[in-house]
C-alpha atoms as a PDB file:
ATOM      1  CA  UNK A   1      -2.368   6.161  28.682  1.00  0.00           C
ATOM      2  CA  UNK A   2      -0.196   7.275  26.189  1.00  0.00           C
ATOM      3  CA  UNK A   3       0.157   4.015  24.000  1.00  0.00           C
ATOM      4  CA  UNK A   4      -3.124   2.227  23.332  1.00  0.00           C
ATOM      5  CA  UNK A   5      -3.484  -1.738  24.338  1.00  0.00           C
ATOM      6  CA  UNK A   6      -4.565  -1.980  20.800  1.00  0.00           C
ATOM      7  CA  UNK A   7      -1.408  -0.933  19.080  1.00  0.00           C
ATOM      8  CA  UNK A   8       0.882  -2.629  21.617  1.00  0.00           C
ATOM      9  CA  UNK A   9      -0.994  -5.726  19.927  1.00  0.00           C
ATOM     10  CA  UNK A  10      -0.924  -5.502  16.268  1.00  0.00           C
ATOM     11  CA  UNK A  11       1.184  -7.193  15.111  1.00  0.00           C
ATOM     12  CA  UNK A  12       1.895  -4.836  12.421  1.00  0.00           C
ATOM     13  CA  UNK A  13       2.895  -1.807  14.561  1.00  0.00           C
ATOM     14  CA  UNK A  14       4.876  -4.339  16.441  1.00  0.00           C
ATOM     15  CA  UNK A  15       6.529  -6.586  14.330  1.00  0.00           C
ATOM     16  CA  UNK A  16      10.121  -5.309  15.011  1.00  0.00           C
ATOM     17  CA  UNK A  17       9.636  -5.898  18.296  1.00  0.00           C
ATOM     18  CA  UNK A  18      12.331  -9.424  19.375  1.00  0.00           C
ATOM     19  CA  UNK A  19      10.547 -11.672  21.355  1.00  0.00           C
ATOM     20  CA  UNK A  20      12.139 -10.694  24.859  1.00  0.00           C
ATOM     21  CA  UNK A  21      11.137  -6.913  23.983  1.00  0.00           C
ATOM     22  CA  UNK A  22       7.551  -7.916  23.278  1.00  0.00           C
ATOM     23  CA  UNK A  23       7.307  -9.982  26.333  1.00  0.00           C
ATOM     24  CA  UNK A  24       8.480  -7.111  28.286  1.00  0.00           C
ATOM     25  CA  UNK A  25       5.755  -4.831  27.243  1.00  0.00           C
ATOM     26  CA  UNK A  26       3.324  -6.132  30.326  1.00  0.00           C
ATOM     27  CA  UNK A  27       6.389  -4.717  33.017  1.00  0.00           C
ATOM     28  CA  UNK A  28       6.658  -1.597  31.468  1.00  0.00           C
ATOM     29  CA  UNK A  29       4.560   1.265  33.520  1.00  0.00           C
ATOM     30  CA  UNK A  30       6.503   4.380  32.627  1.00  0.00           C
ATOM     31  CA  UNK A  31       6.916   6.645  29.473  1.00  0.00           C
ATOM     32  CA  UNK A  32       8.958   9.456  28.729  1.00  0.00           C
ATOM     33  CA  UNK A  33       7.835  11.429  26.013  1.00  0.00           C
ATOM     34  CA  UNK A  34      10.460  12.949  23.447  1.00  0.00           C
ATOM     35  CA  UNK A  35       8.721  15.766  21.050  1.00  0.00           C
ATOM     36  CA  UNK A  36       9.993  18.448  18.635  1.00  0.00           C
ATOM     37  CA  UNK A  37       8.655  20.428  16.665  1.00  0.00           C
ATOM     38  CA  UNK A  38      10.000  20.500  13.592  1.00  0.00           C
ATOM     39  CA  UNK A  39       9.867  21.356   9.484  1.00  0.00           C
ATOM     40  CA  UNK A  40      10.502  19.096   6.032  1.00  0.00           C
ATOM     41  CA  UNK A  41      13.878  21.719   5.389  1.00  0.00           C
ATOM     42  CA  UNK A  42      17.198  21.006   4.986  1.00  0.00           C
ATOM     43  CA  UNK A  43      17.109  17.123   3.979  1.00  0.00           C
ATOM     44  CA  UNK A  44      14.541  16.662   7.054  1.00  0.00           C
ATOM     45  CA  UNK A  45      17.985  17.857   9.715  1.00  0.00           C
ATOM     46  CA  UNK A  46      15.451  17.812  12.244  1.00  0.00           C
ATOM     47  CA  UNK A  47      14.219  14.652  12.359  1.00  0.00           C
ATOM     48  CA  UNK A  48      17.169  13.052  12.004  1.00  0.00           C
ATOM     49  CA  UNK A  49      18.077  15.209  15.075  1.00  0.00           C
ATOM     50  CA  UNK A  50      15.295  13.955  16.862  1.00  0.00           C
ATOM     51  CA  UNK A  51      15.432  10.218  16.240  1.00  0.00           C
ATOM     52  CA  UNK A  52      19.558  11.063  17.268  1.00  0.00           C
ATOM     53  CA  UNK A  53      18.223  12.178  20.685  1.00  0.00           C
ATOM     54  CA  UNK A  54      15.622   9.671  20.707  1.00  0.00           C
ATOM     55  CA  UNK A  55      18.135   6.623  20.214  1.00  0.00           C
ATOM     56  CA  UNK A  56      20.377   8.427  22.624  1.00  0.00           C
ATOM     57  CA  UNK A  57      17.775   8.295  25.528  1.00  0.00           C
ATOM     58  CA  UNK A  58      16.543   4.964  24.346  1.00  0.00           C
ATOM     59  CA  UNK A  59      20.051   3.120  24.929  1.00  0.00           C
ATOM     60  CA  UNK A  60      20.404   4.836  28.205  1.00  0.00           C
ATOM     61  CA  UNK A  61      17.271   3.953  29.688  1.00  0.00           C
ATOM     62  CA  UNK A  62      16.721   0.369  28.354  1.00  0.00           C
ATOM     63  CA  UNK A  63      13.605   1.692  26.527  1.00  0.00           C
ATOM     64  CA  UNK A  64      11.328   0.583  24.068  1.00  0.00           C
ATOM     65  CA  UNK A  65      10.599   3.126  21.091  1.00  0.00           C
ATOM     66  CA  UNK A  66       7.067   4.235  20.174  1.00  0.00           C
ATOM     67  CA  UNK A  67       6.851   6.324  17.272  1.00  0.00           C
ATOM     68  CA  UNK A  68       2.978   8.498  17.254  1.00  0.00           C
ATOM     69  CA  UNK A  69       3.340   9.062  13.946  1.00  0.00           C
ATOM     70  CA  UNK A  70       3.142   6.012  12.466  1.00  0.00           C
ATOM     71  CA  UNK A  71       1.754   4.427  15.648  1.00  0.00           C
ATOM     72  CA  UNK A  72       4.986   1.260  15.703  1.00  0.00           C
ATOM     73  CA  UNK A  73       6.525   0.240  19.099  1.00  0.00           C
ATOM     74  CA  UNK A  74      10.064  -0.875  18.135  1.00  0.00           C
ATOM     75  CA  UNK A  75      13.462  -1.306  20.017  1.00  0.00           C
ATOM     76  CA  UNK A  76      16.250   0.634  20.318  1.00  0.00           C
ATOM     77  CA  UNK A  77      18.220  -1.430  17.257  1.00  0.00           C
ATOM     78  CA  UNK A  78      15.696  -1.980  15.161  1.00  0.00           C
ATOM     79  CA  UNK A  79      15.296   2.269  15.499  1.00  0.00           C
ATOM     80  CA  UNK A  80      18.740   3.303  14.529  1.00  0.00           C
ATOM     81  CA  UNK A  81      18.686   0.751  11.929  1.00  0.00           C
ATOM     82  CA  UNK A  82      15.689   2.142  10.331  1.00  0.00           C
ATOM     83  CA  UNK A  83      16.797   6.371  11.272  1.00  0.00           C
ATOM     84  CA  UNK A  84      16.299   8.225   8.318  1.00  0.00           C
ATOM     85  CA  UNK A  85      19.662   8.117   5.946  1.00  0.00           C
ATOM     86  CA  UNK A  86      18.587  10.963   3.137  1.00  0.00           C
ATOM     87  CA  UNK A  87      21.529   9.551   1.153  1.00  0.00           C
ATOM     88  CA  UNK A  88      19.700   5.937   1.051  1.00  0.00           C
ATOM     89  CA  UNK A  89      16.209   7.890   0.612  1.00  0.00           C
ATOM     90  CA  UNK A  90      14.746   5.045   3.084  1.00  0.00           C
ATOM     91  CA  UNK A  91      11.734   7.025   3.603  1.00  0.00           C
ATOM     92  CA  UNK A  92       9.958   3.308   3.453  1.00  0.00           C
ATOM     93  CA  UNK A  93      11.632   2.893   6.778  1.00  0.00           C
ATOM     94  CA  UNK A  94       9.731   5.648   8.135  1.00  0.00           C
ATOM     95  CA  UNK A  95       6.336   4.643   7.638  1.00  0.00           C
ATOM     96  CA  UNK A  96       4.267   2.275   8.437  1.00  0.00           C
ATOM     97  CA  UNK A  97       1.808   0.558   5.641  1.00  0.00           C
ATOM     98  CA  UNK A  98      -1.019  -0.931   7.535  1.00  0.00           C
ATOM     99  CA  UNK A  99      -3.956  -3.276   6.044  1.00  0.00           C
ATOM    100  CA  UNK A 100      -7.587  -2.620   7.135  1.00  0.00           C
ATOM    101  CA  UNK A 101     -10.414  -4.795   6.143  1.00  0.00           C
ATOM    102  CA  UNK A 102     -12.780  -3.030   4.320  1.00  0.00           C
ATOM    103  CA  UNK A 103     -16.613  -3.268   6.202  1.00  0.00           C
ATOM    104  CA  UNK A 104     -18.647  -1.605   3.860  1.00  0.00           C
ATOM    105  CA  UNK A 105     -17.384  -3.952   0.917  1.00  0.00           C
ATOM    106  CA  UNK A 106     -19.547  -7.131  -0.348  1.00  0.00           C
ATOM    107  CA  UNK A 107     -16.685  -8.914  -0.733  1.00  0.00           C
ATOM    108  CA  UNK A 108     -13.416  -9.418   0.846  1.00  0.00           C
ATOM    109  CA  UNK A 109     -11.340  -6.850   0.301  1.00  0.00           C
ATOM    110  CA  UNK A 110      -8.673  -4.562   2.216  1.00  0.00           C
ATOM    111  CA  UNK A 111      -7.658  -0.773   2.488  1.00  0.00           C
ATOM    112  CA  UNK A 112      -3.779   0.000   3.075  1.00  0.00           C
ATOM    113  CA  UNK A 113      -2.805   2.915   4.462  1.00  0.00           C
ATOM    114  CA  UNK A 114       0.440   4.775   4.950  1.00  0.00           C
ATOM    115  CA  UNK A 115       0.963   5.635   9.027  1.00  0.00           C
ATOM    116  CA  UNK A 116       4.001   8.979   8.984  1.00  0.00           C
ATOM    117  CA  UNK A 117       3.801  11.014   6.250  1.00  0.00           C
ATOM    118  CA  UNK A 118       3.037  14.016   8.208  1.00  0.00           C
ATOM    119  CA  UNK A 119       6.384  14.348   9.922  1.00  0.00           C
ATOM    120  CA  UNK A 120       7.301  14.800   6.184  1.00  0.00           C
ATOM    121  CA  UNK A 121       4.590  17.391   5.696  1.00  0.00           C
ATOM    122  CA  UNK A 122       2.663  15.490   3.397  1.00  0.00           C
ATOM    123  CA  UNK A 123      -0.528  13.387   3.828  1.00  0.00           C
ATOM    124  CA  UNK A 124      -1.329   9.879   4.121  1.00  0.00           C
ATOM    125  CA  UNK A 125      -1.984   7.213   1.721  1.00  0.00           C
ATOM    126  CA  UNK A 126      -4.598   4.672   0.896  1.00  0.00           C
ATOM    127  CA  UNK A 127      -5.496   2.168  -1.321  1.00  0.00           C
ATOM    128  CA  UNK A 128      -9.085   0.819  -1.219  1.00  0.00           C
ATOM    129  CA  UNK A 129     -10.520  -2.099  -2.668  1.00  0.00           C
ATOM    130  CA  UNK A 130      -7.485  -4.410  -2.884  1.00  0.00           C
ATOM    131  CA  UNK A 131      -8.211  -8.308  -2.915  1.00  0.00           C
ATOM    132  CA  UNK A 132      -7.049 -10.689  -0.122  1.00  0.00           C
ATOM    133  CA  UNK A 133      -3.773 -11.602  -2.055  1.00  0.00           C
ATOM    134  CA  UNK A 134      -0.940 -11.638  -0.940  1.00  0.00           C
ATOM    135  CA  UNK A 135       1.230 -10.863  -4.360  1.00  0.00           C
ATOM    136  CA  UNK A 136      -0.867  -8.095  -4.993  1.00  0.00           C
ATOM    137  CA  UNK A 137      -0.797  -6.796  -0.983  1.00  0.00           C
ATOM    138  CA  UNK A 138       2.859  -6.391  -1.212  1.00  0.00           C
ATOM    139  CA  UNK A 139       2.934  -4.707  -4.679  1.00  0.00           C
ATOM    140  CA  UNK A 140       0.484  -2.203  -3.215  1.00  0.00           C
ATOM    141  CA  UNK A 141       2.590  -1.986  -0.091  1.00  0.00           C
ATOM    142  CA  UNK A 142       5.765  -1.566  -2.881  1.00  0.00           C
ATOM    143  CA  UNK A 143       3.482   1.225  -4.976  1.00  0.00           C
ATOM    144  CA  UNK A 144       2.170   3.148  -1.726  1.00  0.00           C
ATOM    145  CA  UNK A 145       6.246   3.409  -0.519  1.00  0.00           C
ATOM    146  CA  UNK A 146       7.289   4.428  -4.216  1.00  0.00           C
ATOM    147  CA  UNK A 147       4.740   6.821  -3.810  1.00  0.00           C
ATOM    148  CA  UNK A 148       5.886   7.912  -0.158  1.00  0.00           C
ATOM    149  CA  UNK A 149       9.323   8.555  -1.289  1.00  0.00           C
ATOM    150  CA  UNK A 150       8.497  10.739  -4.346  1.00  0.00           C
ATOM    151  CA  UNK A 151       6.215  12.973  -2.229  1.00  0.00           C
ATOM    152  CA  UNK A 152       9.167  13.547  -0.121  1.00  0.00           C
ATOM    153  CA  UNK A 153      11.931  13.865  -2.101  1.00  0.00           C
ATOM    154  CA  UNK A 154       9.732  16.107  -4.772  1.00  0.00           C
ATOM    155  CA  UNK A 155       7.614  18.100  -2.057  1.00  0.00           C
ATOM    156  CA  UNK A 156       7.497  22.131  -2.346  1.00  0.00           C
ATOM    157  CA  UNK A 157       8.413  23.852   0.745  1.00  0.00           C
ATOM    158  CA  UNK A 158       8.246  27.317   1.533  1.00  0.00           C
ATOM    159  CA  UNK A 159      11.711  28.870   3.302  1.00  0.00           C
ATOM    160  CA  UNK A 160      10.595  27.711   6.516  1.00  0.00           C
ATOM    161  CA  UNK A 161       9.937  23.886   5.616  1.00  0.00           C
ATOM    162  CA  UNK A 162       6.416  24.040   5.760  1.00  0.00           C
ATOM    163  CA  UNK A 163       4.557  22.565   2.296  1.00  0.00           C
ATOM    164  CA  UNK A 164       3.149  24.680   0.316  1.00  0.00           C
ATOM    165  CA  UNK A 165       0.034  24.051  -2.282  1.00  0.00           C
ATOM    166  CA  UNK A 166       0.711  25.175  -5.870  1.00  0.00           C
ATOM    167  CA  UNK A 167      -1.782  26.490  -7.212  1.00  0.00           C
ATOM    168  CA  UNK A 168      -1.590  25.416 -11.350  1.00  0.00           C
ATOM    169  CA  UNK A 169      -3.997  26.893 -13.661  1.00  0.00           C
ATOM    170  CA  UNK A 170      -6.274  24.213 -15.972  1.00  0.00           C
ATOM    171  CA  UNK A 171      -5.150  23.718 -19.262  1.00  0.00           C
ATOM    172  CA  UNK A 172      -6.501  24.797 -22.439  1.00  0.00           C
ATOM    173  CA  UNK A 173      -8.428  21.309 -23.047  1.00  0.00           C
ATOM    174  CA  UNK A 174      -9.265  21.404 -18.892  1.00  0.00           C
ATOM    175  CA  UNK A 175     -10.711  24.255 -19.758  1.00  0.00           C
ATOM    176  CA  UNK A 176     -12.838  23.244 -23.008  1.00  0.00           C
ATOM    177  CA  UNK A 177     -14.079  20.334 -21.312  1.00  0.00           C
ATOM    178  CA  UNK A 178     -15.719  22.156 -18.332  1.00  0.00           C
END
């Protein structure tokens, strides 16, 4: 199985999903899997080239999208709506932010983490420790896209698109306090 019951269900990964697309989901008993392998270069060209072909094959087969990088099952409109525009820098649109309840806490709290930052070469997020609040979910949700998008927009590549690690020497007070 290449889509897990469990993410077909959240309603998180799902939540673009209209209500005739999510009822669908139990008829559906083929996939066709889309992949490409490609690098964070040239405003991200080839990702927009694959979310092209996957719209393309989408509206011609009547299919439901599933994106394995950020584990969201979405329609073909809600998809093109949220392709990756570099002029609009919607990078938001591209990952998911998904709450987790934290076990090992005494109290009530919840871990967010980013789902898709690696088709941008970088890593994902998380926030730990947040309270069950809903004003401060969503300005964690807010900070942990900010964050996305400046990772992206301000990532160092080598020629090839792959990300490269800097290497920065400690500064002079770094260095006196070690």
């Amino acid at each position: 199985m290449l889509i897990s019951d469990d993410e077909l269900a959240d309603p998180v990964l799902t939540r673009a999903l209209t209500p005739a697309e999510r009822a669908s989901l139990a008829g559906r008993s083929s996939a066709l899997l889309l992949r490409a392998e490609y690098r964070n270069q040239y405003a991200v060209r080839g990702l927009r080239l694959l979310q092209t072909l996957v719209r393309v094959v989408g509206v011609e087969t009547d299919a439901l999208i599933h994106d394995p990088d950020s584990g969201e099952t979405m329609g073909v409109a809600a998809f093109t709506q949220r392709r990756l525009q570099t002029s609009l820098g919607n990078v938001a649109d591209q990952v998911a932010v998904v709450p987790f309840r934290d076990k090992d806490s005494a109290t009530d709290t919840v871990r967010l983490a980013t789902r898709g930052m690696r088709r941008f070469g970088s890593p994902d997020l998380e926030l730990d420790g947040l309270p069950l609040e809903p004003a401060v979910l969503q300005q964690a949700t807010h900070l942990l896209y900010g964050l996305a998008y400046q990772m992206v927009r301000l990532g160092e590549f080598d020629r090839t698109g792959y990300a490269c690690l800097l290497y920065t020497s400690p500064s002079p007070r770094d260095r006196q306090k070690s």
